[in-house]
N, C-alpha and C. Protein backbone atom coordinates (compact mmCIF):
# COMPACT_ATOMS: atom_id res chain seq x y z
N UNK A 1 90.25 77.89 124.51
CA UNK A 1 89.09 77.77 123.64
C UNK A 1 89.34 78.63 122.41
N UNK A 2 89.66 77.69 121.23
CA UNK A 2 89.64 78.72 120.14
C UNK A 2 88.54 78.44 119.28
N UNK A 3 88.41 79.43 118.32
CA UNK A 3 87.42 79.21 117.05
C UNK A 3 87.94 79.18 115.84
N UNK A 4 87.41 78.43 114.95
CA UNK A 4 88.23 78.33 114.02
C UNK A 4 86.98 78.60 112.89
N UNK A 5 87.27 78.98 111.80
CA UNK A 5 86.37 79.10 110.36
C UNK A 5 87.26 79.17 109.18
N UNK A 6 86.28 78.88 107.74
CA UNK A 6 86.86 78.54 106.90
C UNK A 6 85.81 79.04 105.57
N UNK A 7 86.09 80.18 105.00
CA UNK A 7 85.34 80.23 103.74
C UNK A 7 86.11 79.95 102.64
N UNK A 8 85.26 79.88 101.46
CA UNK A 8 85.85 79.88 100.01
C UNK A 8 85.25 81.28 99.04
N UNK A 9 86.69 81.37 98.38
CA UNK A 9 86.11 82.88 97.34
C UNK A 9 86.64 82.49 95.82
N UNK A 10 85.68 82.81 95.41
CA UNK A 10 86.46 82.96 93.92
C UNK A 10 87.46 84.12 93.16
N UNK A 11 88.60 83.52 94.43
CA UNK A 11 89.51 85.13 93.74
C UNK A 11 90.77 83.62 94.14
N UNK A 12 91.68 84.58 93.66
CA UNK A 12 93.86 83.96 93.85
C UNK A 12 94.15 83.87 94.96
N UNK A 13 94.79 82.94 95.05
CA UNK A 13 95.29 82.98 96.82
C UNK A 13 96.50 83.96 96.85
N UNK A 14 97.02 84.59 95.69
CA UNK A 14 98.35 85.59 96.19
C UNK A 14 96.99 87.12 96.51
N UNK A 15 96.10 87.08 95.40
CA UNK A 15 95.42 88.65 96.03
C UNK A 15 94.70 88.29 97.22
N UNK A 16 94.26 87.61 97.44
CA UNK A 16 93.50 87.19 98.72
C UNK A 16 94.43 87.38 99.74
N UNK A 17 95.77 86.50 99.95
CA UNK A 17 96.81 87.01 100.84
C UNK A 17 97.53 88.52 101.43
N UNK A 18 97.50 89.10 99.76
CA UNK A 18 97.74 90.46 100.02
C UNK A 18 96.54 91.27 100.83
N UNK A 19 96.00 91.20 100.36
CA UNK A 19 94.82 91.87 100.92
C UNK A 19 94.36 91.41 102.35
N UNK A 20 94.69 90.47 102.95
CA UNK A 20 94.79 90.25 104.29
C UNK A 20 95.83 90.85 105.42
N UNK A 21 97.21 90.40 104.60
CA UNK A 21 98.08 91.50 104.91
C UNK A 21 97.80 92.74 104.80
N UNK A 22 97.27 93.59 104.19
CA UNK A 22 96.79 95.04 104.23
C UNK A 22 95.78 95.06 105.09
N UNK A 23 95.08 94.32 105.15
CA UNK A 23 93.87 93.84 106.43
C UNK A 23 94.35 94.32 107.79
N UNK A 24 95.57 93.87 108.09
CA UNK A 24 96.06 93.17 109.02
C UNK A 24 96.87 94.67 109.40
N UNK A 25 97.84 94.87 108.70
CA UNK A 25 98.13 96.17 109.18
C UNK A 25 97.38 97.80 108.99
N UNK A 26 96.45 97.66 108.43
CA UNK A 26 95.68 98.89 108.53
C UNK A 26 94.81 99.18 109.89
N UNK A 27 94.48 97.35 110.42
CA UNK A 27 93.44 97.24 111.85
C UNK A 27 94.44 97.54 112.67
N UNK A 28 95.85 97.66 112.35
CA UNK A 28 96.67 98.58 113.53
C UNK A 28 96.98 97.08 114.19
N UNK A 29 96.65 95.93 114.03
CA UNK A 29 97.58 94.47 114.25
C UNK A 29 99.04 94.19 114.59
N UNK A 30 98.97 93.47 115.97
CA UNK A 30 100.34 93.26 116.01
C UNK A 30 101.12 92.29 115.09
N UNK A 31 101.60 92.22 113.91
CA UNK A 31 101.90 91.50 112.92
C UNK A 31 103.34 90.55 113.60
N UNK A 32 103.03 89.25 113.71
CA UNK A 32 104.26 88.62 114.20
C UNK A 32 104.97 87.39 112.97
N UNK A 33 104.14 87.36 112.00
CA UNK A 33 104.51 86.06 111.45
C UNK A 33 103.50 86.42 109.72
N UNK A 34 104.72 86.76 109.29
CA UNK A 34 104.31 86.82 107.14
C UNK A 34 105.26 85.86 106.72
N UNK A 35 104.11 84.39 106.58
CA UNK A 35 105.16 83.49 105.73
C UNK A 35 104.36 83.10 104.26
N UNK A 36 105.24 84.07 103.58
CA UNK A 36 104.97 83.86 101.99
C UNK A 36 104.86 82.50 100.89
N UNK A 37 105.46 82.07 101.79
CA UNK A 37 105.74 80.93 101.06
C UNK A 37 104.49 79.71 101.01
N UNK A 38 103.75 79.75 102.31
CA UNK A 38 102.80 79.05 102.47
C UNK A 38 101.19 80.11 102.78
N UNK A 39 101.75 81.02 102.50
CA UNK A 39 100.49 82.24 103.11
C UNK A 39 99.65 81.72 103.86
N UNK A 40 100.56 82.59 104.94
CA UNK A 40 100.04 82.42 106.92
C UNK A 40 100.53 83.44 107.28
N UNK A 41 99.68 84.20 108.05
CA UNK A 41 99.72 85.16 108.88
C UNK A 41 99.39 84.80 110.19
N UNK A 42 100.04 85.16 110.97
CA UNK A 42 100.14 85.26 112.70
C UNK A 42 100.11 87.06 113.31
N UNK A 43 99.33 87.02 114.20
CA UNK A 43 98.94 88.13 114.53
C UNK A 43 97.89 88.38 115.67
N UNK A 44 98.29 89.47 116.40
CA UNK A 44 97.61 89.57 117.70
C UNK A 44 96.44 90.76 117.36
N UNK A 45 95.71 90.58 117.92
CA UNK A 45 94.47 92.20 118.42
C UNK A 45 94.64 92.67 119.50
N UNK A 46 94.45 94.09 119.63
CA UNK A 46 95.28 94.39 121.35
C UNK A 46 94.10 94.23 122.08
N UNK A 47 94.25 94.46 123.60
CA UNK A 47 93.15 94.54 125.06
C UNK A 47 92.74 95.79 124.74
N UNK A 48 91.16 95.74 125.30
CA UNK A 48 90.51 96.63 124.93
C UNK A 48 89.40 96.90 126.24
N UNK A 49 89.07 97.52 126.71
CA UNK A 49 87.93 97.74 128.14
C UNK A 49 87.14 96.92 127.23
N UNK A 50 86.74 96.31 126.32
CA UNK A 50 85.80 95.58 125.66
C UNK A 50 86.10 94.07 125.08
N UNK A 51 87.36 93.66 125.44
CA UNK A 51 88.09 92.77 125.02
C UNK A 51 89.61 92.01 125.92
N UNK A 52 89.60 91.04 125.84
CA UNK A 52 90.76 91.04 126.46
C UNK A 52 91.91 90.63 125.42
N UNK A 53 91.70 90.81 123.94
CA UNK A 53 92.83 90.74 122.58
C UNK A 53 92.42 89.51 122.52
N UNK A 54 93.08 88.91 121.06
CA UNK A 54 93.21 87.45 120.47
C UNK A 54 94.46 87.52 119.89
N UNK A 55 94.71 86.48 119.62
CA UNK A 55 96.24 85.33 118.95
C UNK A 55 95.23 84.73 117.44
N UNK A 56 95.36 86.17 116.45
CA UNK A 56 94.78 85.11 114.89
C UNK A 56 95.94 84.33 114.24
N UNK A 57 95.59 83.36 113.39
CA UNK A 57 96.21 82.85 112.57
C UNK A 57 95.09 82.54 111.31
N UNK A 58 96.31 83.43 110.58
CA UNK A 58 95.09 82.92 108.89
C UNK A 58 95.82 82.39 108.11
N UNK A 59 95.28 81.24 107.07
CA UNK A 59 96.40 80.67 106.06
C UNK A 59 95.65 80.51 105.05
N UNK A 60 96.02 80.91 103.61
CA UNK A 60 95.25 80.66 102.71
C UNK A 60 95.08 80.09 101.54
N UNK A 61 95.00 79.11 100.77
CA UNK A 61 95.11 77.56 100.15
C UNK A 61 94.14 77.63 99.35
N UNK A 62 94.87 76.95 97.71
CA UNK A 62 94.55 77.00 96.72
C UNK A 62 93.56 75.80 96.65
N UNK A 63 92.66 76.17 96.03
CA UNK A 63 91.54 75.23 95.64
C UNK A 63 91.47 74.52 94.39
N UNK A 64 90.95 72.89 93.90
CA UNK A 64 91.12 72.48 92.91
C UNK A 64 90.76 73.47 91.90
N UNK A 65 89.77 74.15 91.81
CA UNK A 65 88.68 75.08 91.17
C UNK A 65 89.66 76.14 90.57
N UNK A 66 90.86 76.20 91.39
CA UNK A 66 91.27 78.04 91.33
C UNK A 66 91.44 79.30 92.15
N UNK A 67 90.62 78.66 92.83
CA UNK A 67 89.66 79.61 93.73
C UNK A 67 90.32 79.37 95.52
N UNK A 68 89.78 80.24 95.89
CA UNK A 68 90.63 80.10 97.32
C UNK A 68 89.98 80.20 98.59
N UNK A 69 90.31 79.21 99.67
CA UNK A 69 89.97 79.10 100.88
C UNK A 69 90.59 80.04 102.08
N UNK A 70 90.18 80.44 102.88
CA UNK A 70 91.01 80.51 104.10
C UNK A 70 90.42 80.56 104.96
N UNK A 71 91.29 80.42 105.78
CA UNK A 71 90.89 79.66 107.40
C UNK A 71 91.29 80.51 108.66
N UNK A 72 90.44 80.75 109.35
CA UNK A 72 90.69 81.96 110.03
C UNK A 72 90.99 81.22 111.58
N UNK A 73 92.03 80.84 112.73
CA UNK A 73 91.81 80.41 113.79
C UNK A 73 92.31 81.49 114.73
N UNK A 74 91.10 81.94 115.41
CA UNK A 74 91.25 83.00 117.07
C UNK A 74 91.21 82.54 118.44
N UNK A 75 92.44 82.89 119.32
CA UNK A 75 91.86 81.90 120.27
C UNK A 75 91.94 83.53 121.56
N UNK A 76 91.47 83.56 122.15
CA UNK A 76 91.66 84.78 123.30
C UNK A 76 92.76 84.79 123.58
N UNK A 77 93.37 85.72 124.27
CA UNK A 77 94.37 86.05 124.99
C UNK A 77 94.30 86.45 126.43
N UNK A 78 92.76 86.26 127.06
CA UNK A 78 92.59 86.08 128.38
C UNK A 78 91.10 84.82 128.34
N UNK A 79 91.08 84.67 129.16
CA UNK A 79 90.51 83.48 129.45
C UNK A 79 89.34 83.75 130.61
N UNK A 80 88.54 84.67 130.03
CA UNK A 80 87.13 85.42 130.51
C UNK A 80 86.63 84.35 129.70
N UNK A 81 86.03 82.89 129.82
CA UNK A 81 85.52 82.10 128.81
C UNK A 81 84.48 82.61 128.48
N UNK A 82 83.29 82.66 129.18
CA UNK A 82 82.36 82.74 128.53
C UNK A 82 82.10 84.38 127.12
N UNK A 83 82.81 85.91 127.96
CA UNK A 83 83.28 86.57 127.29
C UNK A 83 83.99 86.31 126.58
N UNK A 84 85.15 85.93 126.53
CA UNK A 84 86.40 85.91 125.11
C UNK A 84 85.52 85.37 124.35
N UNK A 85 84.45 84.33 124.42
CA UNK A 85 84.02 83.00 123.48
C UNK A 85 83.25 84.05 122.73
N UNK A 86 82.55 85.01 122.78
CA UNK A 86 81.79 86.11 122.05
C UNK A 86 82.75 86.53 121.48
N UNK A 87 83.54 87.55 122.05
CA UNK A 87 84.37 88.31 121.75
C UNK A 87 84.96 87.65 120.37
N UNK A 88 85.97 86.89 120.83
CA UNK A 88 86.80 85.56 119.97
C UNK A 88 85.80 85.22 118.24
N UNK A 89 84.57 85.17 118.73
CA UNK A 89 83.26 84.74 117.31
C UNK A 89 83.40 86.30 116.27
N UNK A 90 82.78 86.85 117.74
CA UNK A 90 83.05 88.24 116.72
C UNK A 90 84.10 88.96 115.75
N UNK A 91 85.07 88.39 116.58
CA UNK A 91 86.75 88.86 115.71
C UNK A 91 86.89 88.80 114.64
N UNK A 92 86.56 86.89 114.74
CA UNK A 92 86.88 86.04 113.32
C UNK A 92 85.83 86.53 111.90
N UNK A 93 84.41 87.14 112.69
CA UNK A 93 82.98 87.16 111.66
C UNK A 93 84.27 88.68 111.17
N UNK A 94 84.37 89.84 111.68
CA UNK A 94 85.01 91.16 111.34
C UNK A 94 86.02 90.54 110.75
N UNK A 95 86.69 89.76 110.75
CA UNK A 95 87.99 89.41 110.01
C UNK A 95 87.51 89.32 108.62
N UNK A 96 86.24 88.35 107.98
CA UNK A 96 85.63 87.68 106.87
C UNK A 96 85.16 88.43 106.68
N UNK A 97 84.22 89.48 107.23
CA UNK A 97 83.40 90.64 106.82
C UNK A 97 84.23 91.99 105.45
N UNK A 98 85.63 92.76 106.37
CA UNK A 98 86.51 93.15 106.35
C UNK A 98 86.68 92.54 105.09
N UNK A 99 87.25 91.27 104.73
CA UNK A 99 88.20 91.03 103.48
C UNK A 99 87.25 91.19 102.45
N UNK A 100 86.09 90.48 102.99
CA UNK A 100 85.03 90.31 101.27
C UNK A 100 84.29 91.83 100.73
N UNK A 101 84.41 92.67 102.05
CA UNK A 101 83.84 94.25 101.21
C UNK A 101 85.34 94.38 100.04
N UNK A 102 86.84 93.66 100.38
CA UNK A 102 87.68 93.93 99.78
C UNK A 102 88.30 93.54 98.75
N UNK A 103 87.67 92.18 98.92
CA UNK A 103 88.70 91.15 98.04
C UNK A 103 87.79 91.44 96.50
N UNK A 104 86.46 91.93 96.23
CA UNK A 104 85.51 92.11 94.81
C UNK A 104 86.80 93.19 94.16
């Protein structure tokens, strides 16, 4: 069971990228996958007595406008469904939360 979301910002998809990457390793993230070329990030959250971790993938894509999308997909890494399915919502909302105090 994964979740997937998708906002739009009016900023660049290279600062938007960067700034995810800094996202990504400041939350102390297991970083497995920086592909520049298509900006996608792959990346784990660890187990937590409150969590059992997630598998993110973010990719982020230029808009006719200018302006930029990305797409956030979390899926658990244990399979407590009805928990991970919270857990998993919550990740992705802290993921979007996180970038937009950053990306202004």
């Amino acid at each position: 069971m994964s979740i997937k979301e998708a906002r739009n910002y009016n900023t660049d998809p290279e600062t938007t990228f960067e700034k995810l990457k800094k996202l990504a390793k400041d939350a102390g993230f297991k970083v497995k996958i920086v592909d520049e070329t298509n900006k996608r990030l792959k990346f784990s959250t660890p187990m937590t007595l409150w969590s059992g971790g997630h598998f993110i993938e973010v990719t982020v894509n230029r808009e006719q406008d200018g302006g930029t999308q990305v797409h956030v997909k979390a899926q658990p890494k244990a399979w407590i469904k009805i928990l991970e399915y919270i857990n998993t919502k919550r990740t992705v909302r802290r993921i979007f939360e996180t970038l937009e105090k950053n990306i202004k």
